[in-house]
Structures are given as C-alpha cells and as structure tokens.
ModelCIF file with pLDDT and N, C-alpha, C, O atoms, coordinates in Angstrom:
data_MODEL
#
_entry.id   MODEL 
#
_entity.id                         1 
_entity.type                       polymer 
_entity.pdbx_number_of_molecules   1 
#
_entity_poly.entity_id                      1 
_entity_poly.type                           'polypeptide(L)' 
_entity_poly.nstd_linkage                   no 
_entity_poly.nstd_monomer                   no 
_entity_poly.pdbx_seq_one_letter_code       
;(UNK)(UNK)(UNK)(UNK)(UNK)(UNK)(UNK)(UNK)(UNK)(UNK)(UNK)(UNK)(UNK)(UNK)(UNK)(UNK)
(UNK)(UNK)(UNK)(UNK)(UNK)(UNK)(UNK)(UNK)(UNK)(UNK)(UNK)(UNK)(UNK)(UNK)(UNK)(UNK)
(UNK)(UNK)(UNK)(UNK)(UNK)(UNK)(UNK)(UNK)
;
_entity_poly.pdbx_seq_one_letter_code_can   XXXXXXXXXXXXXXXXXXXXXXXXXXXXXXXXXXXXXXXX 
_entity_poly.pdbx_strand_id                 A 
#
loop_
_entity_poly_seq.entity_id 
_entity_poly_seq.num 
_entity_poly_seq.mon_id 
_entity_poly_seq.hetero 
1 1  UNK n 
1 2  UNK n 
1 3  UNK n 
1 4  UNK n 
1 5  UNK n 
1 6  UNK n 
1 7  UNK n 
1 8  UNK n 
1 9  UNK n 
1 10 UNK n 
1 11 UNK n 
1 12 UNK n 
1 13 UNK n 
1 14 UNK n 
1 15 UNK n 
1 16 UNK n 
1 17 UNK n 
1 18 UNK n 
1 19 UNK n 
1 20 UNK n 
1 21 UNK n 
1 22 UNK n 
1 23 UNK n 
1 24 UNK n 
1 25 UNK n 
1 26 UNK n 
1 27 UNK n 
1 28 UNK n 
1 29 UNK n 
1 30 UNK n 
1 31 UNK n 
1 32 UNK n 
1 33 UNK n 
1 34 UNK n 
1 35 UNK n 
1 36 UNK n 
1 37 UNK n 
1 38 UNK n 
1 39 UNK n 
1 40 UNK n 
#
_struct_asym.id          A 
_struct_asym.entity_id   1 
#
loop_
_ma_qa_metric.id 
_ma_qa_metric.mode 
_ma_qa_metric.name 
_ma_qa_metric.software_group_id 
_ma_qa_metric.type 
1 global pLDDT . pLDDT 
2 local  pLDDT . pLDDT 
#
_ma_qa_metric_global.metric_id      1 
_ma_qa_metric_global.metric_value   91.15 
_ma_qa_metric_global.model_id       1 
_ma_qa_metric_global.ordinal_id     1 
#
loop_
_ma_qa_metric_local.label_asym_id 
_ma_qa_metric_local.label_comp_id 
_ma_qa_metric_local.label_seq_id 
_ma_qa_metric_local.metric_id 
_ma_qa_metric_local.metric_value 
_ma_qa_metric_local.model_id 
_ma_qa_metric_local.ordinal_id 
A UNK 1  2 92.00 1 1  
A UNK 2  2 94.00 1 2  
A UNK 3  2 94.00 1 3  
A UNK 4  2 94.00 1 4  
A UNK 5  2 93.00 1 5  
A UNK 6  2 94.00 1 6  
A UNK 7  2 95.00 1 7  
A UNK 8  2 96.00 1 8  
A UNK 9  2 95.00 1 9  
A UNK 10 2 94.00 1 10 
A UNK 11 2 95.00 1 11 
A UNK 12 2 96.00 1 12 
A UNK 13 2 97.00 1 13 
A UNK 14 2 97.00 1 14 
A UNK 15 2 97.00 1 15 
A UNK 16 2 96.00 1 16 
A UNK 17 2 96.00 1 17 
A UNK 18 2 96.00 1 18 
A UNK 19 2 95.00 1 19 
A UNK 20 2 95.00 1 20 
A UNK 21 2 95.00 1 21 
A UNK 22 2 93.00 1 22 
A UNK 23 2 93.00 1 23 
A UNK 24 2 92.00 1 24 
A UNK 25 2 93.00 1 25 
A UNK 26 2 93.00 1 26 
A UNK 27 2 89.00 1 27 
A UNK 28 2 71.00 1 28 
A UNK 29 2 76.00 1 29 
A UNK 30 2 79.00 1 30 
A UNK 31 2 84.00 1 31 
A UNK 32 2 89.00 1 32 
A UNK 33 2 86.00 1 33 
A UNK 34 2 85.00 1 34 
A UNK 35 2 87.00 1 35 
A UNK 36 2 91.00 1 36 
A UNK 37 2 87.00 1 37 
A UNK 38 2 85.00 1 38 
A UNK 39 2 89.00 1 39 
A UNK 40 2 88.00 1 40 
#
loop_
_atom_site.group_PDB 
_atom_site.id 
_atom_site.type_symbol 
_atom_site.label_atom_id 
_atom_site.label_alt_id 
_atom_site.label_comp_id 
_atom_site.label_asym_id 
_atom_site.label_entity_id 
_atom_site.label_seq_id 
_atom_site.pdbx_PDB_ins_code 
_atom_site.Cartn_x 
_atom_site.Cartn_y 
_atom_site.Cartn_z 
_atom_site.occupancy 
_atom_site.B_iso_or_equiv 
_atom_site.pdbx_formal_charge 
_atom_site.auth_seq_id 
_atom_site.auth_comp_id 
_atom_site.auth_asym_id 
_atom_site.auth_atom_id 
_atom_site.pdbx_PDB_model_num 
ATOM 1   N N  . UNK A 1 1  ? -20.582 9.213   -1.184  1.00 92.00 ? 1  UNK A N  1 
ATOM 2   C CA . UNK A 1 1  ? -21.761 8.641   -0.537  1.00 92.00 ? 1  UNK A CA 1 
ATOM 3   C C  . UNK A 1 1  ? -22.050 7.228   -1.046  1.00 92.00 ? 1  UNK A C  1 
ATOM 4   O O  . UNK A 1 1  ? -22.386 6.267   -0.353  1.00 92.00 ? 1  UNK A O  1 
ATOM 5   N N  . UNK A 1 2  ? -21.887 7.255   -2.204  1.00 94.00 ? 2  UNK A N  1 
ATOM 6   C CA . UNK A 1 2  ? -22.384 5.524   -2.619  1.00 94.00 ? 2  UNK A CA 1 
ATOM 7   C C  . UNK A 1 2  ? -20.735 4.479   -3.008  1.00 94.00 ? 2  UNK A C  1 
ATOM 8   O O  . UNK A 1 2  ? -20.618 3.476   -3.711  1.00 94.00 ? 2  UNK A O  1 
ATOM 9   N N  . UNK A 1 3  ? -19.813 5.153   -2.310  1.00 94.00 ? 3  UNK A N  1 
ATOM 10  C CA . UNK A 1 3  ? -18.834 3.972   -2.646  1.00 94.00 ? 3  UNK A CA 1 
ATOM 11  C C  . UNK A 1 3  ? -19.366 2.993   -1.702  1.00 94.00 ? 3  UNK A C  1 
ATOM 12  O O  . UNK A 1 3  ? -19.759 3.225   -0.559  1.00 94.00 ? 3  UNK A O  1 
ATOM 13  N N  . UNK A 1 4  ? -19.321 1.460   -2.535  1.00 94.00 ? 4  UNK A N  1 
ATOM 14  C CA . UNK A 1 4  ? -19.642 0.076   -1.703  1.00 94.00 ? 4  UNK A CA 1 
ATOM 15  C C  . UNK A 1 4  ? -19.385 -0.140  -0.494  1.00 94.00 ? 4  UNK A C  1 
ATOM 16  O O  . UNK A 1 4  ? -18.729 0.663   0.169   1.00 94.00 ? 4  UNK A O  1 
ATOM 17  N N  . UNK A 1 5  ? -19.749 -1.000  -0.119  1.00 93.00 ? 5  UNK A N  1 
ATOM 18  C CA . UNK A 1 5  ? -19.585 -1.118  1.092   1.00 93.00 ? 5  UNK A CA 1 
ATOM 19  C C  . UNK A 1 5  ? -18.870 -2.668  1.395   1.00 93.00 ? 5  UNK A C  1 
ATOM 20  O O  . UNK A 1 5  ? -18.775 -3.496  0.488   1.00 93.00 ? 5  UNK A O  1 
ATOM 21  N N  . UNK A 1 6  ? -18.432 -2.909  2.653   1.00 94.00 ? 6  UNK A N  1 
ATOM 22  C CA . UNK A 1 6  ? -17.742 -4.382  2.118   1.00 94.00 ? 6  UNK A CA 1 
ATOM 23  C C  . UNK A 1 6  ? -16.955 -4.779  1.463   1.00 94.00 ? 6  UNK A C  1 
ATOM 24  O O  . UNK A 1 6  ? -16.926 -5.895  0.945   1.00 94.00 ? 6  UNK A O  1 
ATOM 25  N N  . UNK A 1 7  ? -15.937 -3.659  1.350   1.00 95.00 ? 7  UNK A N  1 
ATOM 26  C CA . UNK A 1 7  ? -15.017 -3.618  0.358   1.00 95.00 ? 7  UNK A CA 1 
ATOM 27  C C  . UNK A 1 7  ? -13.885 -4.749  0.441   1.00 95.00 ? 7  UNK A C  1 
ATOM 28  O O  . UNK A 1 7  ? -13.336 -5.258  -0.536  1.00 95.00 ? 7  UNK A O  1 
ATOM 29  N N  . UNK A 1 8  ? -13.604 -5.090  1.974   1.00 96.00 ? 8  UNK A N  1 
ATOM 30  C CA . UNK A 1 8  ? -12.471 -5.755  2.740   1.00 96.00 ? 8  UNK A CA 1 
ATOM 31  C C  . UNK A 1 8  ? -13.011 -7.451  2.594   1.00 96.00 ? 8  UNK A C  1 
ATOM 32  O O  . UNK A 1 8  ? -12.201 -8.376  2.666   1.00 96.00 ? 8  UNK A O  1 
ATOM 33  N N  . UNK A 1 9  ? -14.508 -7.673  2.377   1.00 95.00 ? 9  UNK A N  1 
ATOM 34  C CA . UNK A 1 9  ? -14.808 -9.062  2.549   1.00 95.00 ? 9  UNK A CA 1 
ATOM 35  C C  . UNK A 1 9  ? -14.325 -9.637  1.210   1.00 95.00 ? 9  UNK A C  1 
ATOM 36  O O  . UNK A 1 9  ? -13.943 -8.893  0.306   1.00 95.00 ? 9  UNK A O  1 
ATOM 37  N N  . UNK A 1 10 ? -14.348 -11.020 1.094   1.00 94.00 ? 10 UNK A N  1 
ATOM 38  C CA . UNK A 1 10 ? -14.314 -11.980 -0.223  1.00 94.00 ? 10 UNK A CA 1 
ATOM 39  C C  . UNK A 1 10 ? -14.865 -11.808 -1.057  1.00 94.00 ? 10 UNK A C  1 
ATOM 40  O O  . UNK A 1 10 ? -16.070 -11.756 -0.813  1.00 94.00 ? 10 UNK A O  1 
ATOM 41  N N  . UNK A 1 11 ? -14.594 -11.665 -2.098  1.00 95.00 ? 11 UNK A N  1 
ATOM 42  C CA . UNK A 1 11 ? -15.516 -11.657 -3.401  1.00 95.00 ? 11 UNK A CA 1 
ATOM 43  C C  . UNK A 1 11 ? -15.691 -10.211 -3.234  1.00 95.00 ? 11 UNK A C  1 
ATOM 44  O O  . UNK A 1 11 ? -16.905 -10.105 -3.408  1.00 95.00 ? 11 UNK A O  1 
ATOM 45  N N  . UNK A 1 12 ? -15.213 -8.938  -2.989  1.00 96.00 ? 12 UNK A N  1 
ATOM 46  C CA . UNK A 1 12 ? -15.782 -8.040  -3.229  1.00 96.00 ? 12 UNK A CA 1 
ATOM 47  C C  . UNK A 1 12 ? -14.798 -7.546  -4.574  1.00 96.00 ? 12 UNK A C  1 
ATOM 48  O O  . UNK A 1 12 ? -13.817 -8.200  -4.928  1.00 96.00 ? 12 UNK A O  1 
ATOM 49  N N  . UNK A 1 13 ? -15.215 -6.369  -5.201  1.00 97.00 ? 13 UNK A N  1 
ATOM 50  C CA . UNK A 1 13 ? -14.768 -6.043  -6.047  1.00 97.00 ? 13 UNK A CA 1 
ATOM 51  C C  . UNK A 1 13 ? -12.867 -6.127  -6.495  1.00 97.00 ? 13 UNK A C  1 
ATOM 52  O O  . UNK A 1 13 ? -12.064 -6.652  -7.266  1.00 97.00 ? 13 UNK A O  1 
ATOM 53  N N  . UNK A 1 14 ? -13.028 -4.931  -5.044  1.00 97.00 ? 14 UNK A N  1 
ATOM 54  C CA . UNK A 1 14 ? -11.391 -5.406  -5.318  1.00 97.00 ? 14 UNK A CA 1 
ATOM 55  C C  . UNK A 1 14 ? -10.286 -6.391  -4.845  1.00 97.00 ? 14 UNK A C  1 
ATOM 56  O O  . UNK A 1 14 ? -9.110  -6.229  -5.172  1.00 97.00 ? 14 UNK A O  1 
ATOM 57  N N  . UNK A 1 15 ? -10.884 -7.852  -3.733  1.00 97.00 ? 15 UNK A N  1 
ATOM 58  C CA . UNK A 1 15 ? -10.658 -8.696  -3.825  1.00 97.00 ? 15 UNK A CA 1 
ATOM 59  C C  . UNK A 1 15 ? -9.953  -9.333  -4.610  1.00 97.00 ? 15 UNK A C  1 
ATOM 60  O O  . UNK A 1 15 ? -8.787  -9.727  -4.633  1.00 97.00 ? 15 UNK A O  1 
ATOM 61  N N  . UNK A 1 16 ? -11.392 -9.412  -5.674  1.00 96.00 ? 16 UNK A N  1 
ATOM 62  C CA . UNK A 1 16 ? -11.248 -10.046 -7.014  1.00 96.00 ? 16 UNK A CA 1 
ATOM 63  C C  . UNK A 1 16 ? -10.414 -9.449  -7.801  1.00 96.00 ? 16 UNK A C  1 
ATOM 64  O O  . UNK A 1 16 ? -9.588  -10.279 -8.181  1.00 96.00 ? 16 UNK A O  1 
ATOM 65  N N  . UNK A 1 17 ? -10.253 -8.614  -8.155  1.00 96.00 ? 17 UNK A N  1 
ATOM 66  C CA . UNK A 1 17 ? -9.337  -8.143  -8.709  1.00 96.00 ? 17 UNK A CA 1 
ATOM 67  C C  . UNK A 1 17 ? -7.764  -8.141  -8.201  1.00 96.00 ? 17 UNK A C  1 
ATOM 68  O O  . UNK A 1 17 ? -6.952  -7.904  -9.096  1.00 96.00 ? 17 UNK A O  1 
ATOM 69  N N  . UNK A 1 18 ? -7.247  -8.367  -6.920  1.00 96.00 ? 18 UNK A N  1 
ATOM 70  C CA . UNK A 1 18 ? -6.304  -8.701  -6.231  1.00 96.00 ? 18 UNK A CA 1 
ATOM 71  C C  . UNK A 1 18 ? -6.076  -10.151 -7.140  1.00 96.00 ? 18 UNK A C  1 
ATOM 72  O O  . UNK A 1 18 ? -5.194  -10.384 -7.966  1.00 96.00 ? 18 UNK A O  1 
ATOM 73  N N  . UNK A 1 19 ? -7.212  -11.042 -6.671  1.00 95.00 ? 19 UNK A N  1 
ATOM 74  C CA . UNK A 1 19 ? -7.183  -12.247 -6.955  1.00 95.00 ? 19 UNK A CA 1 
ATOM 75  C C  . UNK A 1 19 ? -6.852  -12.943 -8.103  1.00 95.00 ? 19 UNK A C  1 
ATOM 76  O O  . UNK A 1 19 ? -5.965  -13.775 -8.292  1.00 95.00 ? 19 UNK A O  1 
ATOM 77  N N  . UNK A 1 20 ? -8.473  -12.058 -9.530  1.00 95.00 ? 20 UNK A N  1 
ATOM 78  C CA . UNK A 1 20 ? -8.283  -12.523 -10.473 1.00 95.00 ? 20 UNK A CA 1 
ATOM 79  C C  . UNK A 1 20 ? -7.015  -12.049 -11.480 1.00 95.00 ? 20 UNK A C  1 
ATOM 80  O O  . UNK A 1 20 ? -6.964  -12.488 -12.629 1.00 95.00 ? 20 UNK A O  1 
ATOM 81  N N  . UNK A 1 21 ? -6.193  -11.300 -11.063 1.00 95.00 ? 21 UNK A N  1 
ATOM 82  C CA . UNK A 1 21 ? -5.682  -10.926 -12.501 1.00 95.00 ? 21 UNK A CA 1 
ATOM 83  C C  . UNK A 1 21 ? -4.519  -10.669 -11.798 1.00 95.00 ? 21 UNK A C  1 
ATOM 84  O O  . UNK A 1 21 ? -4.443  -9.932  -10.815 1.00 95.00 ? 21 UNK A O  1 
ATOM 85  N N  . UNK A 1 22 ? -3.150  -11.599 -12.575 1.00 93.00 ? 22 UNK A N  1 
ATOM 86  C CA . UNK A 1 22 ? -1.916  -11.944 -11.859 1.00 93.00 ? 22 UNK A CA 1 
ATOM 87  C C  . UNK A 1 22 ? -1.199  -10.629 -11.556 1.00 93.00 ? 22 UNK A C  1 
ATOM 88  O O  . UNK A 1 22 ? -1.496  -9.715  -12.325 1.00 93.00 ? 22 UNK A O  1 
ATOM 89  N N  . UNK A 1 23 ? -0.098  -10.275 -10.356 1.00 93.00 ? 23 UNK A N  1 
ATOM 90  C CA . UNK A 1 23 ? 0.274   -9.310  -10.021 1.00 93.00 ? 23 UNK A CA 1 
ATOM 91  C C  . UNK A 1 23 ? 0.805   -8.586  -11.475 1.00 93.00 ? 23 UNK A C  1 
ATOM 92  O O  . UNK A 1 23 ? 0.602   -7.420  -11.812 1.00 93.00 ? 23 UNK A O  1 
ATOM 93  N N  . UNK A 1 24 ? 1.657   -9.792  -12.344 1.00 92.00 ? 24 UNK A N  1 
ATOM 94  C CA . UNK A 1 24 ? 3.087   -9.436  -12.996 1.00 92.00 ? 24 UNK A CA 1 
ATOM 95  C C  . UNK A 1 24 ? 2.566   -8.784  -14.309 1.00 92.00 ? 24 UNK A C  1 
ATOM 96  O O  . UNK A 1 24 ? 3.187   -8.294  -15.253 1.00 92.00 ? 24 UNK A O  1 
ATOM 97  N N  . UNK A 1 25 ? 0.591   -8.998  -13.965 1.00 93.00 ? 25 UNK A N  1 
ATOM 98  C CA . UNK A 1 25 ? -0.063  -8.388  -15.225 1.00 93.00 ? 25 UNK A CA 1 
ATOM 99  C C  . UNK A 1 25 ? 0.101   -6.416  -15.283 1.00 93.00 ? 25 UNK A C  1 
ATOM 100 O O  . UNK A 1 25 ? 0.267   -5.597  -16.187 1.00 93.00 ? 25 UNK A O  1 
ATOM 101 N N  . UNK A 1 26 ? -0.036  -6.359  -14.020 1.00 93.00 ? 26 UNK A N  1 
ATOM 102 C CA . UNK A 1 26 ? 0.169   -5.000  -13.398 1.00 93.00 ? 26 UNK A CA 1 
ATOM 103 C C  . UNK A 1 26 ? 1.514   -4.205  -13.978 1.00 93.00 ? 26 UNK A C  1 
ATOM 104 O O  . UNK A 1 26 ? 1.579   -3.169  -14.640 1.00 93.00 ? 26 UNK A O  1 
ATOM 105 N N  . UNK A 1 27 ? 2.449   -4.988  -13.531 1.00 89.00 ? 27 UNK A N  1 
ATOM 106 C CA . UNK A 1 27 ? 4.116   -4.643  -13.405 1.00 89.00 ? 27 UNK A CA 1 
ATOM 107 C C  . UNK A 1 27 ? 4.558   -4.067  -14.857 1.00 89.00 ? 27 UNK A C  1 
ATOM 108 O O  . UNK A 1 27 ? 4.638   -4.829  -15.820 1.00 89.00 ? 27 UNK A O  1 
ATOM 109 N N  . UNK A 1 28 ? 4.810   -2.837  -14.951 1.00 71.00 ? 28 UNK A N  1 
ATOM 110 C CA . UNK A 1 28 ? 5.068   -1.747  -16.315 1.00 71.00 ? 28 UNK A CA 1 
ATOM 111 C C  . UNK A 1 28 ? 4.359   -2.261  -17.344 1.00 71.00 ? 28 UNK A C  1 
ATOM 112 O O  . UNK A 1 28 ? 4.845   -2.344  -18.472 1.00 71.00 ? 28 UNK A O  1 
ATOM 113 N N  . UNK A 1 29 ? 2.771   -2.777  -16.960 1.00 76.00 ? 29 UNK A N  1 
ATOM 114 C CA . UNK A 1 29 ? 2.012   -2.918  -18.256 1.00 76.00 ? 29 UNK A CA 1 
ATOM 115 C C  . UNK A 1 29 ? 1.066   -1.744  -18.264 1.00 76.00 ? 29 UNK A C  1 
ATOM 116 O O  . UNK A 1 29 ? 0.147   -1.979  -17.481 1.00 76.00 ? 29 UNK A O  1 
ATOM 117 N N  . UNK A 1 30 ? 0.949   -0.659  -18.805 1.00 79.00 ? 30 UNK A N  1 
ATOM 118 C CA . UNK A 1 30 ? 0.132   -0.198  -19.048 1.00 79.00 ? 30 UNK A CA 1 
ATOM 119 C C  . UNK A 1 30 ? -0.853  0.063   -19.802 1.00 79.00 ? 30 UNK A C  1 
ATOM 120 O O  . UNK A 1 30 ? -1.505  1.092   -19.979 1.00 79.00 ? 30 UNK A O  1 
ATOM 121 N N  . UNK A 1 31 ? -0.942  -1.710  -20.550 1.00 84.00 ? 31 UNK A N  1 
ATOM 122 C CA . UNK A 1 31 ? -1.889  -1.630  -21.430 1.00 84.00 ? 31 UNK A CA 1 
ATOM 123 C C  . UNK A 1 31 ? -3.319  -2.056  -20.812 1.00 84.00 ? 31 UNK A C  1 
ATOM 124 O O  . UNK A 1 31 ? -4.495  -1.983  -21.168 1.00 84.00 ? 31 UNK A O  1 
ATOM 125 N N  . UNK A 1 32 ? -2.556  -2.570  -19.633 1.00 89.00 ? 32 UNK A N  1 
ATOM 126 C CA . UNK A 1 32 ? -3.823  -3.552  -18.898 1.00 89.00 ? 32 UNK A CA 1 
ATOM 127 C C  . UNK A 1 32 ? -5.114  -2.160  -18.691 1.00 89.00 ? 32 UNK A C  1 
ATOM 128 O O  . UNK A 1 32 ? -6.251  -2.308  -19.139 1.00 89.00 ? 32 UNK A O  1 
ATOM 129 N N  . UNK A 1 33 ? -4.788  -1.198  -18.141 1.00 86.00 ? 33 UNK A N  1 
ATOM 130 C CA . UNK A 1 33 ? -5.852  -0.055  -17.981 1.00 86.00 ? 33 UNK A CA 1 
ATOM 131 C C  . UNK A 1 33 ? -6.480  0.395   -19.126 1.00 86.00 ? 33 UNK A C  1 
ATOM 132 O O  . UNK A 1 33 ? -7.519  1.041   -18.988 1.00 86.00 ? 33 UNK A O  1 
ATOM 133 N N  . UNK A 1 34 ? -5.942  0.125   -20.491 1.00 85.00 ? 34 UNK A N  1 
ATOM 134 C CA . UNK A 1 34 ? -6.805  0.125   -21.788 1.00 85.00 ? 34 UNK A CA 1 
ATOM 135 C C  . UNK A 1 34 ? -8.030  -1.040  -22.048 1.00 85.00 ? 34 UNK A C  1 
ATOM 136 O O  . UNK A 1 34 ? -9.134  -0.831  -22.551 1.00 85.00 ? 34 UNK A O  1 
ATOM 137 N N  . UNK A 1 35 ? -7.532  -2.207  -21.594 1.00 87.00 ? 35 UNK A N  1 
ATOM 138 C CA . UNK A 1 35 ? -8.070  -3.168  -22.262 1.00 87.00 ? 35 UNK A CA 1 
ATOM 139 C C  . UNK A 1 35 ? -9.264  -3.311  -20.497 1.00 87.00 ? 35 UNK A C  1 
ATOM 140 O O  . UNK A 1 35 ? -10.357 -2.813  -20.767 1.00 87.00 ? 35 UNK A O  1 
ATOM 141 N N  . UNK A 1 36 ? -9.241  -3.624  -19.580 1.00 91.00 ? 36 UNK A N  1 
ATOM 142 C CA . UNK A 1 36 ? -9.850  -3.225  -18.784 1.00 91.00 ? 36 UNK A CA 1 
ATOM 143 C C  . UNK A 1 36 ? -11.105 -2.379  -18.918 1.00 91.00 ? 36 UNK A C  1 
ATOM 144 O O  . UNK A 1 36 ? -12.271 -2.690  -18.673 1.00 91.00 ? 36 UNK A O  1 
ATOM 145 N N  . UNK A 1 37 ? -10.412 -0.831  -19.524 1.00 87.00 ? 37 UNK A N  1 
ATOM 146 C CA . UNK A 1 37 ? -11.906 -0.115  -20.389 1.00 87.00 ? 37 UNK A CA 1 
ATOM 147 C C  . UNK A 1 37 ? -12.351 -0.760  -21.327 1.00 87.00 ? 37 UNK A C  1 
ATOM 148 O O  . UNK A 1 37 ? -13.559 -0.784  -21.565 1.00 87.00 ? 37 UNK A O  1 
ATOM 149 N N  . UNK A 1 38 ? -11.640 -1.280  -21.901 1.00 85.00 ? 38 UNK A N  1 
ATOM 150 C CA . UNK A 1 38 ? -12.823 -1.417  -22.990 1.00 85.00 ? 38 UNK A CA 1 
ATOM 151 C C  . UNK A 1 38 ? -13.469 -3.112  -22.509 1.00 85.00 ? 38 UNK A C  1 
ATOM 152 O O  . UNK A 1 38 ? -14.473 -3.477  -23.120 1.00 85.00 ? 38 UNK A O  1 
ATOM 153 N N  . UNK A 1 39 ? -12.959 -3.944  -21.588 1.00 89.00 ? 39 UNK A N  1 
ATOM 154 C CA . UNK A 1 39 ? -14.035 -4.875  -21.644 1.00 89.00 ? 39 UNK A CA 1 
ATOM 155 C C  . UNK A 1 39 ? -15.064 -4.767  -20.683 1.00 89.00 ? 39 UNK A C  1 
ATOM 156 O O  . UNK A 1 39 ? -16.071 -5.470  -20.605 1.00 89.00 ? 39 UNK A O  1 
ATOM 157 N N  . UNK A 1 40 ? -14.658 -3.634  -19.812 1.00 88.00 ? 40 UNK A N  1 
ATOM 158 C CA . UNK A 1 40 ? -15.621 -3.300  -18.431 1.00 88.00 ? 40 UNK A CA 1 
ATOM 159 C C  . UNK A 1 40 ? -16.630 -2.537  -19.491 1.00 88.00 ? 40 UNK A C  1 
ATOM 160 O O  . UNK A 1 40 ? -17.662 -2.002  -19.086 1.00 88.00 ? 40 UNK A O  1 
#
C-alpha cells in the first residue's frame, strides 16, 4: 500500500540510484549492500 509513487520520474529514488552510483560499483561487489546499510 505505501510503496512510492513516481517511481519512473527523475530524481526518484531509484533513478538516483541508477544514476548516482556507477554500474561497475554493482558488478561482483557485494560489499556495496553492506556499506549502503550502514550509511542509509
């Protein structure tokens, strides 16, 4: 019921996250989902 709305426009959450944080950060890093928790 309360996932956002506007998900597809600019600047929305996962946009930004498309945007801000380089693909190759993704690619067999799985530290990125540690550090992610702990700065979110």
């Amino acid at each position: 019921l309360l996932l956002p709305e506007n998900l597809l426009r600019e600047g929305s959450v996962i946009e930004r996250m498309v945007t801000l944080i380089p693909e190759e950060d993704w690619t067999n890093q799985v530290q990125i989902i540690g550090w992610l928790y702990q700065y979110y």
